[in-house]
Protein backbone atom coordinates (compact mmCIF):
# COMPACT_ATOMS: atom_id res chain seq x y z
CA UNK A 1 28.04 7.92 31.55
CA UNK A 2 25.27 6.42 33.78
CA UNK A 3 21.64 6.30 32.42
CA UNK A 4 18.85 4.96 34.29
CA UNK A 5 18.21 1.71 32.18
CA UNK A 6 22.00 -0.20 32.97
CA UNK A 7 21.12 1.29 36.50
CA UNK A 8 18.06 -0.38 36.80
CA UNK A 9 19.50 -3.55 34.79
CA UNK A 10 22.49 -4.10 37.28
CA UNK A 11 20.18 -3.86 40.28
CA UNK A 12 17.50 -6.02 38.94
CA UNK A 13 20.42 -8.60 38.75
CA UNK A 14 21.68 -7.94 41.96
CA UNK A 15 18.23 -8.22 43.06
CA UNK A 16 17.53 -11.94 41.33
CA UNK A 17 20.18 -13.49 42.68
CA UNK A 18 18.86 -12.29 46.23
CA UNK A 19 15.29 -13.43 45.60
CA UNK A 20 16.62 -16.93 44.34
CA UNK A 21 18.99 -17.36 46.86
CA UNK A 22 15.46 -16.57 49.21
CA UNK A 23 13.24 -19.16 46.83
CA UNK A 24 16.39 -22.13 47.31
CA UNK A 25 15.46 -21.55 50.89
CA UNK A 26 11.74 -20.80 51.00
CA UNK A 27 12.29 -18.23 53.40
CA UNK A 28 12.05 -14.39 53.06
CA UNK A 29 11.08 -12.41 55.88
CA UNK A 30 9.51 -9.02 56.33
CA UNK A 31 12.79 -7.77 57.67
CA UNK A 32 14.74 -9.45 54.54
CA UNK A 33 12.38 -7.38 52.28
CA UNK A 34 12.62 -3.72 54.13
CA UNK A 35 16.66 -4.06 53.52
CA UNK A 36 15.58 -4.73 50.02
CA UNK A 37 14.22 -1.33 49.55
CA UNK A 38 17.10 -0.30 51.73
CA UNK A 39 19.44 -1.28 48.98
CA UNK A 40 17.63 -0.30 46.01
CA UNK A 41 16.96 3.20 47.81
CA UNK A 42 20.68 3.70 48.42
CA UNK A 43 22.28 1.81 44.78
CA UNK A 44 19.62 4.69 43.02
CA UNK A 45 20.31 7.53 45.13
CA UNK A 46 24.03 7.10 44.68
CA UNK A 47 23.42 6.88 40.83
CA UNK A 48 20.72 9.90 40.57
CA UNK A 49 20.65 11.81 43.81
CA UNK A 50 18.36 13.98 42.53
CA UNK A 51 15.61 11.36 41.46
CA UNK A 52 12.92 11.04 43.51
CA UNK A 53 12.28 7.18 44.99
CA UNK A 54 9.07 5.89 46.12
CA UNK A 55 8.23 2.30 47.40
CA UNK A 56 4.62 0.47 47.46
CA UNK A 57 4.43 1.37 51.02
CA UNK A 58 4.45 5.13 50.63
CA UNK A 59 2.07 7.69 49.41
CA UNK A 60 2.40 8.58 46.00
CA UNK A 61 4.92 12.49 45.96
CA UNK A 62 2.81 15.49 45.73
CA UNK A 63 5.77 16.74 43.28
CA UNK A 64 8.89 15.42 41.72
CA UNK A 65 12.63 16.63 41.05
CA UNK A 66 14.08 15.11 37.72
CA UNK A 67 13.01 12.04 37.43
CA UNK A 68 10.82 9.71 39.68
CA UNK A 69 10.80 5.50 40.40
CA UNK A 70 8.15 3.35 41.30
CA UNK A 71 9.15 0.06 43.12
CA UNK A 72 6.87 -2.53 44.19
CA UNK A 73 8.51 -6.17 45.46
CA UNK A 74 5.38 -7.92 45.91
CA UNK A 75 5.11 -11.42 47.51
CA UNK A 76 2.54 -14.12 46.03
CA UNK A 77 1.59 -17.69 46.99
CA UNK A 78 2.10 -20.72 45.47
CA UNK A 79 2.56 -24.13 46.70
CA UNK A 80 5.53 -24.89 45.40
CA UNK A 81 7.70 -21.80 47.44
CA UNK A 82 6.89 -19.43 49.99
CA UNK A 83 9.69 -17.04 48.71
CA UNK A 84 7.97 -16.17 45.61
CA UNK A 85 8.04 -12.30 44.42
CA UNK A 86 7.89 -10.07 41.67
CA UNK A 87 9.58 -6.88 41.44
CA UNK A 88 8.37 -3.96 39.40
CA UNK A 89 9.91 -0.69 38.47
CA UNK A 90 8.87 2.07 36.66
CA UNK A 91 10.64 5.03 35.58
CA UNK A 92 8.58 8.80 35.02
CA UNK A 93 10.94 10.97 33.18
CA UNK A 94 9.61 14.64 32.93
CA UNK A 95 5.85 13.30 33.69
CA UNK A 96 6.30 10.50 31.31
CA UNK A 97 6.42 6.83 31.92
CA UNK A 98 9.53 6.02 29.64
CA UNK A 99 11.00 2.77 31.15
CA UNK A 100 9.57 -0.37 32.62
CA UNK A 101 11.13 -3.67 34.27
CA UNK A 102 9.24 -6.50 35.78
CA UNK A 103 11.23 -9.62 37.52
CA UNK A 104 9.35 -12.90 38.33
CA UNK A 105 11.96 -14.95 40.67
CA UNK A 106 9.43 -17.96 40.35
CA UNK A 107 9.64 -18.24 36.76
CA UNK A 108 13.30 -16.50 36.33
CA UNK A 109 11.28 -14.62 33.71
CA UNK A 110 12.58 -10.79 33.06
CA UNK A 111 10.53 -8.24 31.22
CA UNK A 112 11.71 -4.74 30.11
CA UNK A 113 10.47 -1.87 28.04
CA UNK A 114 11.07 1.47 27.06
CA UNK A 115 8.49 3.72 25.44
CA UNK A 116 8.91 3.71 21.45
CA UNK A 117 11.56 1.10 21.67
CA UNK A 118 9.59 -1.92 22.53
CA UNK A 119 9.23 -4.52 24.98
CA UNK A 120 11.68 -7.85 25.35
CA UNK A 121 11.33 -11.08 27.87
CA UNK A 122 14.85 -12.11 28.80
CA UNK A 123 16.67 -10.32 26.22
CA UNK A 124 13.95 -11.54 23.18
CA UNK A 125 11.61 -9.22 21.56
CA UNK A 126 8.20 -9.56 22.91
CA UNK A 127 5.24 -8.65 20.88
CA UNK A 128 1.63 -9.66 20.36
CA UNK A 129 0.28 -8.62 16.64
CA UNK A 130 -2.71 -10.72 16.51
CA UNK A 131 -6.29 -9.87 17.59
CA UNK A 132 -8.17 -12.47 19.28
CA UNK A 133 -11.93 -13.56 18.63
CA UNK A 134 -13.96 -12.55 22.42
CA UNK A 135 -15.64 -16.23 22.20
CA UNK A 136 -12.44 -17.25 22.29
CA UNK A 137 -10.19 -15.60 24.03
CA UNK A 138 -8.74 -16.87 27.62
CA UNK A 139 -9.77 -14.47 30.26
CA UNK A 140 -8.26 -14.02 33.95
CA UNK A 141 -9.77 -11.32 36.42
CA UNK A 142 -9.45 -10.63 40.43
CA UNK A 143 -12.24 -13.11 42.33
CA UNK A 144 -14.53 -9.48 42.43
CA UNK A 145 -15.87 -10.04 38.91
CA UNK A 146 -16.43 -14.15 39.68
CA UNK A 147 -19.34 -15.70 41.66
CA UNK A 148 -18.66 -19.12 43.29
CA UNK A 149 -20.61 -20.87 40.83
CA UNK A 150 -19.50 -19.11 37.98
CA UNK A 151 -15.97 -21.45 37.30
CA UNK A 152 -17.89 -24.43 37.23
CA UNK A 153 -20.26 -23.13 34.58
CA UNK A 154 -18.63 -24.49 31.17
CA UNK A 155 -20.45 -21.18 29.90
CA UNK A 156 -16.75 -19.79 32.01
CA UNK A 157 -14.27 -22.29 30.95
CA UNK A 158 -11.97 -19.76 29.11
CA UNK A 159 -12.56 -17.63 32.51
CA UNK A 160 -10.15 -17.97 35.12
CA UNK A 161 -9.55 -16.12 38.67
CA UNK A 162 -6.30 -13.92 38.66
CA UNK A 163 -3.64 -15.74 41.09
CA UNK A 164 -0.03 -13.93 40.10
CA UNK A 165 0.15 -10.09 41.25
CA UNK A 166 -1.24 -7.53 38.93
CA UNK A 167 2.23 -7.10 37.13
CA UNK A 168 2.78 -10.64 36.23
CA UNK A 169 -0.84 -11.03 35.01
CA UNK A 170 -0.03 -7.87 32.50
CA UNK A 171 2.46 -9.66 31.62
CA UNK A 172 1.43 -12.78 30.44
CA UNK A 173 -1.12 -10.94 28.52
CA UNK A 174 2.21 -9.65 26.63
CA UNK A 175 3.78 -12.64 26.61
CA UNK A 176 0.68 -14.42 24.77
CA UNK A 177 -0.13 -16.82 27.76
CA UNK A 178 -3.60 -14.89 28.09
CA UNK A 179 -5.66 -12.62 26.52
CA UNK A 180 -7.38 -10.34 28.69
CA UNK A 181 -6.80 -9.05 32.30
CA UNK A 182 -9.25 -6.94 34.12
CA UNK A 183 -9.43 -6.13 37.69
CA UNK A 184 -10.42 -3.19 40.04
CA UNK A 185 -8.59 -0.82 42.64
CA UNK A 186 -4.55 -0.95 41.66
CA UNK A 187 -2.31 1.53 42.14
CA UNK A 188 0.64 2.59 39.96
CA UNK A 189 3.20 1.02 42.06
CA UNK A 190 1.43 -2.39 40.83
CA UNK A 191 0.75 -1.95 37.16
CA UNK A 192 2.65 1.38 35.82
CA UNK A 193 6.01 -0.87 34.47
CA UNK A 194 3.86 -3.78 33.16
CA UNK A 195 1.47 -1.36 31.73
CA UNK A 196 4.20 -0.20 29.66
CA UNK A 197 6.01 -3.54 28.74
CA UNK A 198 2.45 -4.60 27.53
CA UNK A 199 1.86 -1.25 25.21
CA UNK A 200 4.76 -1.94 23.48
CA UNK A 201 4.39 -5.40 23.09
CA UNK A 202 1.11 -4.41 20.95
CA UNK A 203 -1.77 -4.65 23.72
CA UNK A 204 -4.76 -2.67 25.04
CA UNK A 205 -4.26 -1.27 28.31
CA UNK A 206 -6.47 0.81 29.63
CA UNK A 207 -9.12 1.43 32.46
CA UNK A 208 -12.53 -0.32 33.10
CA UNK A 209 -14.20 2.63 32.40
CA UNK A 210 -12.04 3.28 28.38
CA UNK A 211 -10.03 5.94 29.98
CA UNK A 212 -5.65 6.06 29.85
CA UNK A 213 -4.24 4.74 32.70
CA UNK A 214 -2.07 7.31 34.65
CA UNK A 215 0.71 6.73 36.29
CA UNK A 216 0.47 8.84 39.47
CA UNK A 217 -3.33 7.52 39.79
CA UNK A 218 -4.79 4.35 41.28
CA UNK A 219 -7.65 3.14 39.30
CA UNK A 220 -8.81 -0.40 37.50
CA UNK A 221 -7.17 -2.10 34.69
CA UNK A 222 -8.37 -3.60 31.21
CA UNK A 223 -5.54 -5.45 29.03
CA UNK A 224 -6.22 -7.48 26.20
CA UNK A 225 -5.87 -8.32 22.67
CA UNK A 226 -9.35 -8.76 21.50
């Protein structure tokens, strides 16, 4: 019987192997990406015809059928490759966020996680049970919080400007590589399945503001382990 987790699984490998066929080449066109979504629109709607799909580019469904997904393939720059991208999807199952996946094809890295089961990076448990000290903790936030002198202050060594998409840098707050993320104005699409993956790897996530992020609202984002 087909459940939405192996679907989403076998895509997101389908999908890798597209993305670093794309990276080998440094080349990935606007066109390449649109038949992306073409093929993850048709692979899901063949699986669950009754789900309702909705990519980064589309306004967020006024209602929903059985279940709904949330797919964001969002390029970044680096100077190493042109082609790099990260793929997010989210699954809302009765107006709950129950699964998440996040693909880096930079870093090959894979993270997954579904609500009360915990969250894994490339098949290994991923968890973060230890509270960091705020004097010490290494912070990363979108260039809005930062004024131009402030990096060169030592005062902001631990601080550093956000350069990964707003999935990835949930992320590596989950995987350990940082300790708090902050920035302003995301939508679901870009934080909904990391926002997951990083509750149930044991962090914070929440708004600005103290508030519960929502999935089917765009708002800021506070993750950390401090």
């Amino acid at each position: 019987m087909l459940n939405r987790k192996n679907v989403a699984l076998n895509l997101l490998k389908k999908v890798a192997l597209i993305l670093n066929r794309a990276l080998q080449e440094n080349y990935m066109s606007d066109y390449h990406q649109l038949k992306m979504y073409s093929f993850l629109h048709q692979s899901i709607c063949w699986s669950f015809p009754f789900d309702t799909i909705c990519f980064s580019y589309e306004e967020l469904p006024a209602k929903m059928h059985d279940s709904l997904w949330l797919i964001s393939l969002e390029p970044y720059e680096k100077k190493q490759a042109n082609s790099a991208y990260s793929l997010s999807i989210a699954i809302i199952e009765n107006k709950v966020l129950t699964q998440g996946f996040v693909y880096d094809n930079l870093s090959n890295n894979f993270y997954y996680a579904e609500k009360g089961r915990g969250a894994f990076l490339n098949g290994q448990p991923l968890c973060r049970d230890e509270l960091m000290r705020l004097r010490e903790a290494e912070i990363r936030m979108d260039s809005s919080f930062l004024r131009r002198e402030q990096p060169l202050n030592p005062s902001y060594q631990r601080v550093r400007m956000a350069e990964l998409p707003t999935a990835l840098e949930i992320c590596t707050v989950a995987e350990g590589n940082t300790d708090i993320f902050m920035t302003m104005n995301q939508t679901p699409y870009e934080f909904a399945a990391a926002s997951l993956i990083a509750k149930e790897a044991g962090v914070e996530v929440m708004t600005l503001e103290g508030q519960e992020l929502r999935w089917n609202k765009a708002s800021s984002v506070w993750c950390g382990v401090v």
